[in-house]
Protein backbone atom coordinates (compact mmCIF):
# COMPACT_ATOMS: atom_id res chain seq x y z
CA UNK A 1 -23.99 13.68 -42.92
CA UNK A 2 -23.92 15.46 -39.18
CA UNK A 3 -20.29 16.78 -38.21
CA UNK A 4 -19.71 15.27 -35.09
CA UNK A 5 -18.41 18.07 -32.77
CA UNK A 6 -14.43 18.49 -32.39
CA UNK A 7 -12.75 20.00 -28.98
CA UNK A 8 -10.57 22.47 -30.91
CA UNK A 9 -8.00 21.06 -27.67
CA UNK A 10 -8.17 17.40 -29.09
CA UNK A 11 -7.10 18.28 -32.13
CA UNK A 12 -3.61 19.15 -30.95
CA UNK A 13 -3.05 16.23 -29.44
CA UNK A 14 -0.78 13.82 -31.49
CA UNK A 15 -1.21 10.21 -32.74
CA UNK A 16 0.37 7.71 -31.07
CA UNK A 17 1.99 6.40 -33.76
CA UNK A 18 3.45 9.65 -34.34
CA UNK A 19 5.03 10.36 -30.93
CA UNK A 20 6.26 6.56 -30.98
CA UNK A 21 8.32 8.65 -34.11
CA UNK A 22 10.18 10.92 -31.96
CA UNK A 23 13.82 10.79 -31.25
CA UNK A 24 13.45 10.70 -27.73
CA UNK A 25 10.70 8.06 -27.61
CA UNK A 26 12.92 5.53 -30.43
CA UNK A 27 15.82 6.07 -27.71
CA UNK A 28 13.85 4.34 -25.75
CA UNK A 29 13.39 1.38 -27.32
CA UNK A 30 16.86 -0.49 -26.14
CA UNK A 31 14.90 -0.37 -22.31
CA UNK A 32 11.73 -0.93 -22.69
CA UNK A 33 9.48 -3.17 -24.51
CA UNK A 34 7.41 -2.44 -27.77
CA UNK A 35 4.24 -2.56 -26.15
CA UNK A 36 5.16 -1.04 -22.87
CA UNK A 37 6.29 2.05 -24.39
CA UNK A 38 3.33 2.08 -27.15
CA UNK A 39 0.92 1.84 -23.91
CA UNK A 40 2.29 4.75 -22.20
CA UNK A 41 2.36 6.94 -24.82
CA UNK A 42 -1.55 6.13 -25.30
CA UNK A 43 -1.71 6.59 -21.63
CA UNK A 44 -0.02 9.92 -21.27
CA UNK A 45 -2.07 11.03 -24.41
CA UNK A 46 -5.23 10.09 -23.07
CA UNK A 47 -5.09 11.99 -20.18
CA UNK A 48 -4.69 15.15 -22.42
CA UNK A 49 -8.44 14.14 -23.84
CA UNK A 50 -9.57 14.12 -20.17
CA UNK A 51 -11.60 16.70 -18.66
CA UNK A 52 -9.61 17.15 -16.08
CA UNK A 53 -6.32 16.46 -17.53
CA UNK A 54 -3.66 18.95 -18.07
CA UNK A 55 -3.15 21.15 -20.95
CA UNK A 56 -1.63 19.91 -23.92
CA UNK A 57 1.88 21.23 -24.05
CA UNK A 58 2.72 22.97 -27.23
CA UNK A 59 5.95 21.38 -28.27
CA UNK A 60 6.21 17.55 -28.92
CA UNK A 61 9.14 17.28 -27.24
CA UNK A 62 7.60 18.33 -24.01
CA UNK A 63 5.25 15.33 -24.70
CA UNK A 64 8.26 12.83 -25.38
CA UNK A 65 9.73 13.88 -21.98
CA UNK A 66 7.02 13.18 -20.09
CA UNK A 67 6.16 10.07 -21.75
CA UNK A 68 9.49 9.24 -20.53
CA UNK A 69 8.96 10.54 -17.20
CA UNK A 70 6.28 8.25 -16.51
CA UNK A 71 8.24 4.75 -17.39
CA UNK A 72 11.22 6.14 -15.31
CA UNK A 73 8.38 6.39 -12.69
CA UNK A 74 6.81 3.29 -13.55
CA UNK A 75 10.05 1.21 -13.85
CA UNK A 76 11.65 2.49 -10.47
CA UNK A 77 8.05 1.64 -8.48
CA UNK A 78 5.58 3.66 -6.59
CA UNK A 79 6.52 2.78 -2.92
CA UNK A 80 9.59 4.77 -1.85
CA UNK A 81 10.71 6.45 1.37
CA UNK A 82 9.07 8.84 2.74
CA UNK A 83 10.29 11.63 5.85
CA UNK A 84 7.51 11.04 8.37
CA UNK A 85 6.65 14.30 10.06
CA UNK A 86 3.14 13.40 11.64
CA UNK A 87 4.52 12.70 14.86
CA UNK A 88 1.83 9.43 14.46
CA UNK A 89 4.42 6.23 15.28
CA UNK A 90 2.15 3.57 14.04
CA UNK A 91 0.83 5.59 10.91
CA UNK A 92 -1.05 3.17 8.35
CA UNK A 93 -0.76 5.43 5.67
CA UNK A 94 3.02 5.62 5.86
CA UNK A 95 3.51 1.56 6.15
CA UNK A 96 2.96 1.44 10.20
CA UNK A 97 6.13 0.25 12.40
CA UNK A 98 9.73 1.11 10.25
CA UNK A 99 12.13 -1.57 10.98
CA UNK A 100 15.32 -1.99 13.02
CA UNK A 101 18.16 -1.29 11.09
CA UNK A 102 19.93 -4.80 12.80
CA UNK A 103 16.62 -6.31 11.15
CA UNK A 104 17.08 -4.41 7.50
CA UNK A 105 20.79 -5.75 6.99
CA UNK A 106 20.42 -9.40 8.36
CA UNK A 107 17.32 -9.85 5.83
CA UNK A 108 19.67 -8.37 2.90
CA UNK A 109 21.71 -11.34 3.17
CA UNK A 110 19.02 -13.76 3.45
CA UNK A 111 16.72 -12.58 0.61
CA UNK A 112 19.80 -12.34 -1.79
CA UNK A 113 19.39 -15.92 -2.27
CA UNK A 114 17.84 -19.07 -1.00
CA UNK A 115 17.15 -19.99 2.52
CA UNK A 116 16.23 -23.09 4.57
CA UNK A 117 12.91 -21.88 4.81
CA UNK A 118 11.55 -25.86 4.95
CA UNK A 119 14.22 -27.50 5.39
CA UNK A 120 16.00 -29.11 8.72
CA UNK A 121 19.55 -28.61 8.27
CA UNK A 122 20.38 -30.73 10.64
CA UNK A 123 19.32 -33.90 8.90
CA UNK A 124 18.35 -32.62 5.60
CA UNK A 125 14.85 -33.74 5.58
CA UNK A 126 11.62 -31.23 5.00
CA UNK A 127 11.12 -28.88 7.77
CA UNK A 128 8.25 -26.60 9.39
CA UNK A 129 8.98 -22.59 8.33
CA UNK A 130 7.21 -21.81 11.86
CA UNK A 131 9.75 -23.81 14.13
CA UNK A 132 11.99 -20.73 15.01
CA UNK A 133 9.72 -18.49 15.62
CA UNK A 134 7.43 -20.70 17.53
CA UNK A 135 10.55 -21.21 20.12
CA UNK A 136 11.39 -17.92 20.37
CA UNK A 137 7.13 -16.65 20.53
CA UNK A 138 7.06 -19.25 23.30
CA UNK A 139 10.38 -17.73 24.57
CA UNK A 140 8.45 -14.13 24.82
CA UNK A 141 4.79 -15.13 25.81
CA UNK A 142 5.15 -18.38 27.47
CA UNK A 143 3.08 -20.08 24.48
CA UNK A 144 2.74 -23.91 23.69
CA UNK A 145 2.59 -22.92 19.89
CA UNK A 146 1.94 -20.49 17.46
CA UNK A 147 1.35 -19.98 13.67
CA UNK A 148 1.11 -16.77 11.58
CA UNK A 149 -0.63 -15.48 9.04
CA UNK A 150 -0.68 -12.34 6.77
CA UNK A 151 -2.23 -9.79 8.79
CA UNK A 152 -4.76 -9.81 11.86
CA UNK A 153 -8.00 -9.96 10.46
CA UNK A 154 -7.15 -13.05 8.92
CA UNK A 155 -6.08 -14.48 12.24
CA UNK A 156 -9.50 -14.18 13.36
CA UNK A 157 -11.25 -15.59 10.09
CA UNK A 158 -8.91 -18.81 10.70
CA UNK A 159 -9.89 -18.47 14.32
CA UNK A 160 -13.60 -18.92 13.32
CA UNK A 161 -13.06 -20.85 10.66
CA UNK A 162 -11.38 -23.68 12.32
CA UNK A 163 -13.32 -23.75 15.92
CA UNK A 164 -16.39 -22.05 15.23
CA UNK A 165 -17.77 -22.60 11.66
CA UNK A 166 -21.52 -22.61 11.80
CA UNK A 167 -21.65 -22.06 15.12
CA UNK A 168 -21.95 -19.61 17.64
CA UNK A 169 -19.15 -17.06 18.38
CA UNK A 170 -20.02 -15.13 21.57
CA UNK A 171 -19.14 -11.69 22.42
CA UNK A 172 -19.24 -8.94 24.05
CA UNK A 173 -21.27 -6.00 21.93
CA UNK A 174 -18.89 -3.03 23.68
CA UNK A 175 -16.63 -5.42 21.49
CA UNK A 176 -17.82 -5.11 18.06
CA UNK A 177 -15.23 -3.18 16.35
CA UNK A 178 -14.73 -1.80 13.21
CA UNK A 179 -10.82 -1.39 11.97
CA UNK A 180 -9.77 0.40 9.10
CA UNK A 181 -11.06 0.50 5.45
CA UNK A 182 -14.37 0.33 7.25
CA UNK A 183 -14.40 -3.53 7.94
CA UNK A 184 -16.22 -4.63 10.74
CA UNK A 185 -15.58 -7.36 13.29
CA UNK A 186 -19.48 -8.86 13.04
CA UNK A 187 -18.52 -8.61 8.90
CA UNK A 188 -15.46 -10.42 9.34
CA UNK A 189 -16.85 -13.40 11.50
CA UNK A 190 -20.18 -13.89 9.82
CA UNK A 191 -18.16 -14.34 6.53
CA UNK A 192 -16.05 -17.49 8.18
CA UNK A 193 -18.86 -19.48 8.93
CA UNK A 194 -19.47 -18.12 12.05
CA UNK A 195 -22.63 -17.21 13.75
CA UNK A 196 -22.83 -13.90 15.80
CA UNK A 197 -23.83 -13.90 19.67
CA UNK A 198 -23.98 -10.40 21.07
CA UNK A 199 -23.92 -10.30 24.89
CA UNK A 200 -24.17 -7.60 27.39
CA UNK A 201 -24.36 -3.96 26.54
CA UNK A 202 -21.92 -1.79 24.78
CA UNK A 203 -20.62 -0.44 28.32
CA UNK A 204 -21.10 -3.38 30.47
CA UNK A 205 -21.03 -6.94 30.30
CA UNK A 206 -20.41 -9.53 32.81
CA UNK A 207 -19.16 -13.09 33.00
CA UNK A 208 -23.12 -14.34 33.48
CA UNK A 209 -24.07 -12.60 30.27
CA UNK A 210 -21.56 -14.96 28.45
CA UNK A 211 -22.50 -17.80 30.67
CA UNK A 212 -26.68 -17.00 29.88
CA UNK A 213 -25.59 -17.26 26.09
CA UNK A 214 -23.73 -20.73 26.58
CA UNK A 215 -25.46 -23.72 24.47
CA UNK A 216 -25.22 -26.52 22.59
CA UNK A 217 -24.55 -24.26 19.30
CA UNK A 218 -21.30 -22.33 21.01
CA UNK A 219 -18.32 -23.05 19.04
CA UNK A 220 -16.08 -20.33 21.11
CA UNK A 221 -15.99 -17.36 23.45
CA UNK A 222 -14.43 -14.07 21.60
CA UNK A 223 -12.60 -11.20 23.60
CA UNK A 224 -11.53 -8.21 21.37
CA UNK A 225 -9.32 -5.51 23.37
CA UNK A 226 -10.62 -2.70 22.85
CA UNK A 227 -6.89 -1.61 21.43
CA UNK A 228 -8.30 1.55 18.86
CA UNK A 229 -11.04 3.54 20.98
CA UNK A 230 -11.84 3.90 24.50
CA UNK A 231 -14.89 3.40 26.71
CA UNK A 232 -14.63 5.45 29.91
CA UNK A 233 -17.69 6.48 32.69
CA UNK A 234 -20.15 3.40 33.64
CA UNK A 235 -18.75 0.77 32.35
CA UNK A 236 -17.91 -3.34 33.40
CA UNK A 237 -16.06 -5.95 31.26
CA UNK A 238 -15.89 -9.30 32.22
CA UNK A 239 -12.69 -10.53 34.17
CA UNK A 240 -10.46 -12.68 31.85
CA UNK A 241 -10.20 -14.89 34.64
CA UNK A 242 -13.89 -15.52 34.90
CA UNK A 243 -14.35 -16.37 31.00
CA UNK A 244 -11.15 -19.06 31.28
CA UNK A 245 -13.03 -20.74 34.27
CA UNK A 246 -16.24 -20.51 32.33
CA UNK A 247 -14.75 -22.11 29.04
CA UNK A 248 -13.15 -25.39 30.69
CA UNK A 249 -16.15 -25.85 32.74
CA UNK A 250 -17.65 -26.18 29.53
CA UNK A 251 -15.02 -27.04 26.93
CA UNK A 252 -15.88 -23.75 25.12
CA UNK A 253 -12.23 -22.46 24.11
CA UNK A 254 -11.49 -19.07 25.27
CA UNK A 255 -9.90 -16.76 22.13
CA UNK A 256 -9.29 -13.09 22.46
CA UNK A 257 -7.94 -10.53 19.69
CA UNK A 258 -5.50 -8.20 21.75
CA UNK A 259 -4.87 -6.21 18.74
CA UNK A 260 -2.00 -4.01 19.76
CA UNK A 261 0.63 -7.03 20.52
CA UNK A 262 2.43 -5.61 22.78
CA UNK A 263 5.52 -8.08 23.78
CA UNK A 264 6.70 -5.27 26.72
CA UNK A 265 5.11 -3.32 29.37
CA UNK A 266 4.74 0.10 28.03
CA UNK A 267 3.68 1.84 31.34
CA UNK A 268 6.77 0.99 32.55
CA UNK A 269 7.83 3.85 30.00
CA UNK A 270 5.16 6.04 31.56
CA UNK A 271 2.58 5.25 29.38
CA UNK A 272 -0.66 3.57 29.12
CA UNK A 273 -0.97 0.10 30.70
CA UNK A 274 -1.85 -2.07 27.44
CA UNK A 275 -1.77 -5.75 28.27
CA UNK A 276 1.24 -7.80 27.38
CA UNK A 277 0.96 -11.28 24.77
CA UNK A 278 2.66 -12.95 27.90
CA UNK A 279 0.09 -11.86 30.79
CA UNK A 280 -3.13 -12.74 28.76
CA UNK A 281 -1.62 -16.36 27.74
CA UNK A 282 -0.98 -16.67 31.60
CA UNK A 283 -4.65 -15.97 32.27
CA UNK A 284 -5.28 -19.22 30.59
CA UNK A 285 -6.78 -18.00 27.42
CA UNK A 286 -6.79 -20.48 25.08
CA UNK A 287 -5.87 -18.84 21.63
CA UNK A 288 -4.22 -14.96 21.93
CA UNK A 289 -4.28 -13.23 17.89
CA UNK A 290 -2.45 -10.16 17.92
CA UNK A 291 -0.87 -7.84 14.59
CA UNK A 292 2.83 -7.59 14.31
CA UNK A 293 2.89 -4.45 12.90
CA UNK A 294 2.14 -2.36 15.77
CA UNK A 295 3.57 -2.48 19.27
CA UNK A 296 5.63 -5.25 18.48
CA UNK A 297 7.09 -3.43 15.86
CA UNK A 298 7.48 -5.69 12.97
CA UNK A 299 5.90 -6.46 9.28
CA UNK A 300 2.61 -6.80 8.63
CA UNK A 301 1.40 -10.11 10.10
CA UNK A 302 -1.19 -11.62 12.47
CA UNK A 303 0.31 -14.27 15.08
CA UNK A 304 -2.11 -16.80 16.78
CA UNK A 305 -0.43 -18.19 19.58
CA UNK A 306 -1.46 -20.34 22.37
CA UNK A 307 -2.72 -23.92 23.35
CA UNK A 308 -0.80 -26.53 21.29
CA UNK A 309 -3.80 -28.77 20.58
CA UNK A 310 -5.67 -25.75 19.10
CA UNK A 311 -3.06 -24.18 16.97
CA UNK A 312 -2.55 -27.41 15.29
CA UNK A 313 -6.40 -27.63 14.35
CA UNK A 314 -5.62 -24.20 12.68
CA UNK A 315 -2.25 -24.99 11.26
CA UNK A 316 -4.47 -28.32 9.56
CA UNK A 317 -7.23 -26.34 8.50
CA UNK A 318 -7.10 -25.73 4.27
CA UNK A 319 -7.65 -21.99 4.85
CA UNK A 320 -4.27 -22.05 6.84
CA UNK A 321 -2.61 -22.57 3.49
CA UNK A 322 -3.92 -19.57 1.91
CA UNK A 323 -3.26 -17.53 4.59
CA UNK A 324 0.23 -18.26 6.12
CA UNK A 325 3.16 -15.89 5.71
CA UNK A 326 5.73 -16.28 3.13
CA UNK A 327 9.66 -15.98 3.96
CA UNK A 328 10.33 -11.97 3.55
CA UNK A 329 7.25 -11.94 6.84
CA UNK A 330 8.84 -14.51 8.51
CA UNK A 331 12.40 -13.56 8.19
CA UNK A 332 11.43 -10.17 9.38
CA UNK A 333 9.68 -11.18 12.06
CA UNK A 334 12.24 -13.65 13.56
CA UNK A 335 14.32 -10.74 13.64
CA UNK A 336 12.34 -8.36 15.44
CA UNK A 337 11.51 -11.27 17.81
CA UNK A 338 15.23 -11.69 18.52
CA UNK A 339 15.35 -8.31 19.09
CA UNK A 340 13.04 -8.50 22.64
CA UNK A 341 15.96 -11.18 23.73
CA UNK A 342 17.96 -8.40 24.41
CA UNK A 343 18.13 -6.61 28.02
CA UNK A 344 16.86 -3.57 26.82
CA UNK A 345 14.81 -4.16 23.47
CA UNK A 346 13.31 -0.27 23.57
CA UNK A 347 17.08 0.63 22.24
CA UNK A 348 17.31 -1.30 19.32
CA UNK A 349 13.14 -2.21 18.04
CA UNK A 350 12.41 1.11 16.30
CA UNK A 351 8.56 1.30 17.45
CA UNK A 352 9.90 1.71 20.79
CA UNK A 353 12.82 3.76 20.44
CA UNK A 354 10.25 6.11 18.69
CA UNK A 355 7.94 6.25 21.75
CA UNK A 356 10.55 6.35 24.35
CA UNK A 357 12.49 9.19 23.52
CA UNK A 358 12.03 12.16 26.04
CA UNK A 359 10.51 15.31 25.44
CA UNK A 360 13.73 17.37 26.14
CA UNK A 361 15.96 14.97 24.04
CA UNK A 362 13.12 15.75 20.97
CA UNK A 363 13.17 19.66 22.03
CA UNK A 364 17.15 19.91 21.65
CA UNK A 365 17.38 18.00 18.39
CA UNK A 366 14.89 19.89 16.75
CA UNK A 367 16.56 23.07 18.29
CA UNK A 368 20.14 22.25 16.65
CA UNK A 369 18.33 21.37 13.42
CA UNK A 370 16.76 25.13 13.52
CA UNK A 371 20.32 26.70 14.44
CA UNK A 372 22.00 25.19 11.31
CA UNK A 373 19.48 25.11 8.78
CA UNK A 374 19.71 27.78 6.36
CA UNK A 375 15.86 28.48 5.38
CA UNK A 376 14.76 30.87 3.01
CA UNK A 377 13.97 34.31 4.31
CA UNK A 378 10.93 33.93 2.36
CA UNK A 379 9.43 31.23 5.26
CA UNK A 380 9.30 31.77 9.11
CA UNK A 381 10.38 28.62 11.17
CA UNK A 382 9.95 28.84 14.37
CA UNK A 383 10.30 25.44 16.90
CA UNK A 384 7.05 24.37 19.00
CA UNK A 385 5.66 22.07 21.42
CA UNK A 386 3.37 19.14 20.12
CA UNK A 387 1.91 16.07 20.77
CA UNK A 388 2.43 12.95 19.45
CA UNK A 389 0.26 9.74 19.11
CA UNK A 390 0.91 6.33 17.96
CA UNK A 391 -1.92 5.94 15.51
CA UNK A 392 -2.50 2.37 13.71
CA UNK A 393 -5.43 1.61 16.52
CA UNK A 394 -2.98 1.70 19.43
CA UNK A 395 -3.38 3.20 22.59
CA UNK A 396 -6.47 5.27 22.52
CA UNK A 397 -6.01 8.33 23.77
CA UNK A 398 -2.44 8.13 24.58
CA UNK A 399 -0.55 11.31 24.04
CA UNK A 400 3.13 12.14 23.89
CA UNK A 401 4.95 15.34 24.82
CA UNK A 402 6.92 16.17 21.71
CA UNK A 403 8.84 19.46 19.61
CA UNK A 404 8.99 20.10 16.09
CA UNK A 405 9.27 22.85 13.74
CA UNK A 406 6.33 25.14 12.40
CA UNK A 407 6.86 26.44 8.73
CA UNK A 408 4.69 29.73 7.40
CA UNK A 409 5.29 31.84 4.50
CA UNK A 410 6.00 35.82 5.21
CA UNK A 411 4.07 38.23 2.70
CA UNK A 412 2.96 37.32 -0.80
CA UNK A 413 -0.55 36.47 -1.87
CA UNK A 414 -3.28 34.44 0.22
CA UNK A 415 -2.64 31.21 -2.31
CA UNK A 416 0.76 31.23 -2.18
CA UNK A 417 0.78 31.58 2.26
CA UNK A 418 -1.61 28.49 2.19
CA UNK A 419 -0.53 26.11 4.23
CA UNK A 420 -1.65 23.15 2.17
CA UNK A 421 0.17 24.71 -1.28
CA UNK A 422 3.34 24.42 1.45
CA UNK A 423 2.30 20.53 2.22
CA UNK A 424 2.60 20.03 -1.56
CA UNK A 425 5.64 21.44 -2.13
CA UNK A 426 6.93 18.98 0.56
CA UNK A 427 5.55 16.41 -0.72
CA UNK A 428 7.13 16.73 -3.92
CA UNK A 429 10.52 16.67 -2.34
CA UNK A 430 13.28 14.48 -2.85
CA UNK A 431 12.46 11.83 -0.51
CA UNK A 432 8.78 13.02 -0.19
CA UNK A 433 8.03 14.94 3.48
CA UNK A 434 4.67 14.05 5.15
CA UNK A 435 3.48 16.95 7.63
CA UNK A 436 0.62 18.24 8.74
CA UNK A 437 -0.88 21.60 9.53
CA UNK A 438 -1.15 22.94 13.27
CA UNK A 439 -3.32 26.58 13.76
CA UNK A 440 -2.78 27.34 9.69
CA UNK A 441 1.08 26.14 10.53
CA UNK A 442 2.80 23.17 8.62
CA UNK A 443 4.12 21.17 11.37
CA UNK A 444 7.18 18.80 11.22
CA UNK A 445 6.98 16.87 14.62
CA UNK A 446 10.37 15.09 15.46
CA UNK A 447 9.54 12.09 17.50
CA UNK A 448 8.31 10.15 14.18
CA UNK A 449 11.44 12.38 12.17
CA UNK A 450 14.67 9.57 12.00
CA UNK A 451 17.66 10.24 13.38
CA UNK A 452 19.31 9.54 9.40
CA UNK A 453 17.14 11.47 8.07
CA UNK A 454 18.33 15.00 9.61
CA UNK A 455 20.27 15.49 6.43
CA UNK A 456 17.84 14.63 4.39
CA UNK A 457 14.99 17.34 5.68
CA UNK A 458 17.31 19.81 6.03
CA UNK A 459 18.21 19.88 2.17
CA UNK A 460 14.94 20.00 1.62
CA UNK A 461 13.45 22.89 3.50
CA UNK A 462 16.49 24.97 2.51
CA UNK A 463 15.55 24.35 -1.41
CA UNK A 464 11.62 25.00 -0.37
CA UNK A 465 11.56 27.57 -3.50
CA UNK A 466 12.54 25.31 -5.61
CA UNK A 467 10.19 22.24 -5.26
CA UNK A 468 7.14 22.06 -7.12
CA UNK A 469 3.75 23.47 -6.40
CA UNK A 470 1.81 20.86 -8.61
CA UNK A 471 0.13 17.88 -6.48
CA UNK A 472 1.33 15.44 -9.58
CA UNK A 473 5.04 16.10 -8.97
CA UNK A 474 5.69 12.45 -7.44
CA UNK A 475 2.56 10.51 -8.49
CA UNK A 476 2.53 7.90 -11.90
């Protein structure tokens, strides 16, 4: 009989059965279920076997505890807070716009229990869950109606879906995004039943090209704002104006994606102009789909808002039901709606707080921050000028004047001055610190850095030392 060959490694590694034995691991067994801490175990075990898995520690007990560091892990969640040091507003990575804090405490008390999600109070009967927030969208953009679903993309596949199934969907081809995870706009309307009608080129495209593509087969006419890249030089986009005038002449309806959803004029914060949900609804578009997690400033969501008549064919199409928000989206978005009621919404909607705050205000809170931290003489801090962006496909090429802190190691080896071992070891902090790295630098830019969280960051980098150097630190 052949000996089957034996990693001399695997052979330290203990039996389940055998570490579901130790003290440690039977303490466990008043919080956790049988199976839950029998999987673990086999879990934490296997990844000794791996290749790439870490070495087996040499005392069981080592084992036990971090057996029983991963169900702490596992039982408290994987999404937690994180100290956002990007200087990136809108960052996707890091869960896009944070909320109000007005927001966070009013949906406390409604989540606690029930709410009259469905349900008229007024006479008891069955209710619609979009009635606030239709009054107060119509309120903000000058709307007939509006519905909302879980996120943008969607918005459009109900779009086509409900007006334009097997027919054509016209539009412009300097219009033919892609967004992130690598989906593409073409992708996303061929799979709702639509049919794809490129017109124009990708730098100019007129009113007649749309009106050339016009037949018996059009279901609609789709504008996409061009809200996550830029096209600058020789370029021509057809007037909004024009397209309206060309849809009713034709009974074509007239749908555009503005993206961004900006509820507020943000040049009037000396920014880029980005067109409001208000001013393309009072160009006469039919149908305006924007995200709610970016400009606006609240969850993730896509809102369709618009002509009354078309909303409802939406709101009665069967994909609707699969795709409409639950309570916790519309609670938080009826808050950050009520929000923009307010005289001056850029004090109190966090997105906009974030992007309003002047460059000298940013300069002389990072500069107090320096004067009482205590860092370790082992790392130079010194405070810089940077730019911010808002990131999340917003405002191409917008830039904000901003200050934050650079962080280097003095002396020691190569390895341990790398500025992506220092990224780890903020990472691994206590709540996790995202930065990035500026001329071989790690960078903590203070626009996206929260006034709360002051404290916070400056425990950390004065325990820098201490945190850990291994990438695993915070991850299951």
């Amino acid at each position: 009989m052949n000996e089957s060959h034996t990693d001399p490694g695997a052979q330290r590694i203990p039996q389940v059965d055998k570490m579901l034995r130790h003290p440690l691991i039977i303490s466990l067994k008043n919080d956790y279920r049988h199976e839950v801490l029998s999987e673990v175990t086999r879990r934490v075990l296997a990844n000794y076997r791996s290749p790439d898995g870490a070495k087996v520690p040499e005392n069981l007990d080592d084992i036990a505890a971090e057996i029983e560091s991963r169900l702490k892990k596992l039982r408290t969640g994987s999404l937690r807070k994180v100290i956002n040091g990007t200087g990136i507003i809108l960052s996707t990575n890091l869960g896009r716009a944070p909320l109000p804090q007005t927001t966070v405490d009013r949906l406390s008390e409604i989540l606690l229990g029930y709410s009259n999600l469905e349900v008229n109070l007024q006479n008891g009967k069955r209710g619609e869950r979009m009635t606030a927030l239709t009054e107060l969208l119509s309120m903000l953009t000058g709307c007939d109606s509006a519905i909302v679903v879980n996120n943008n993309a969607a918005a459009v596949v109900l779009a086509v879906s409900a007006l334009s199934n097997k027919k054509e969907v016209i539009i412009s081809r300097g219009e033919l995004i892609e967004i992130g995870g690598s989906f593409r706009l073409p992708d996303v309307i061929e799979s709702a039943g639509g049919i794809l009608k490129e017109v124009g080129t990708t730098n100019r495209t007129r009113a007649s090209d749309y009106q050339k593509a016009l037949n018996n087969s059009t279901g609609m006419i789709l504008k996409c704002h061009r809200s996550n890249f830029e096209i600058s030089g020789f370029t021509e986009t057809a007037k909004t104006a024009d397209l309206v005038k060309l849809g009713k002449s034709h009974k074509i309806p007239i749908v555009e994606d503005l993206g961004s959803g900006a509820l507020i004029d943000y040049s009037k914060f000396g920014m880029k102009y980005e067109p409001t949900v208000a001013e393309v609804i009072s160009e006469g578009v039919d149908l305006v789909m924007f995200s709610a997690d970016k400009l606006m400033g609240g969850s993730q969501a896509g809102i369709i808002c618009g002509n009354s008549e078309l909303v409802k064919k939406l709101r009665d199409h069967p994909m609707y039901r699969a795709l409409r928000a639950d309570k916790l989206t519309i609670a938080v978005l009826e808050q950050v709606l009520c929000q923009y009621l307010q005289l001056a919404p850029e004090k109190s909607v966090s997105v906009m707080q974030l992007a309003t705050k002047s460059a000298s205000e940013l300069k002389s809170r990072a500069a107090n921050f320096l004067a009482k931290a205590k860092i370790p003489h082992q790392y130079n801090v010194e405070l810089i000028e940077t730019r911010s962006a808002f990131g999340g496909g917003t405002l191409p090429g917008q830039s904000l004047e901003s200050f934050g802190l650079a962080i280097s190691v003095a002396g020691g080896t190569e390895s341990k001055r790398s500025p992506d071992k220092l990224l780890t070891m903020l990472r691994s902090a206590d709540p996790p610190i995202i930065a990035i790295i500026q001329d071989d630098k790690v960078v903590i830019d203070f626009r996206t850095i929260m006034p709360h969280d002051e404290e916070l960051l400056l425990s950390s980098l004065e325990k820098l030392p201490t945190l850990p150097t291994n990438s695993n630190a915070n991850c299951f």
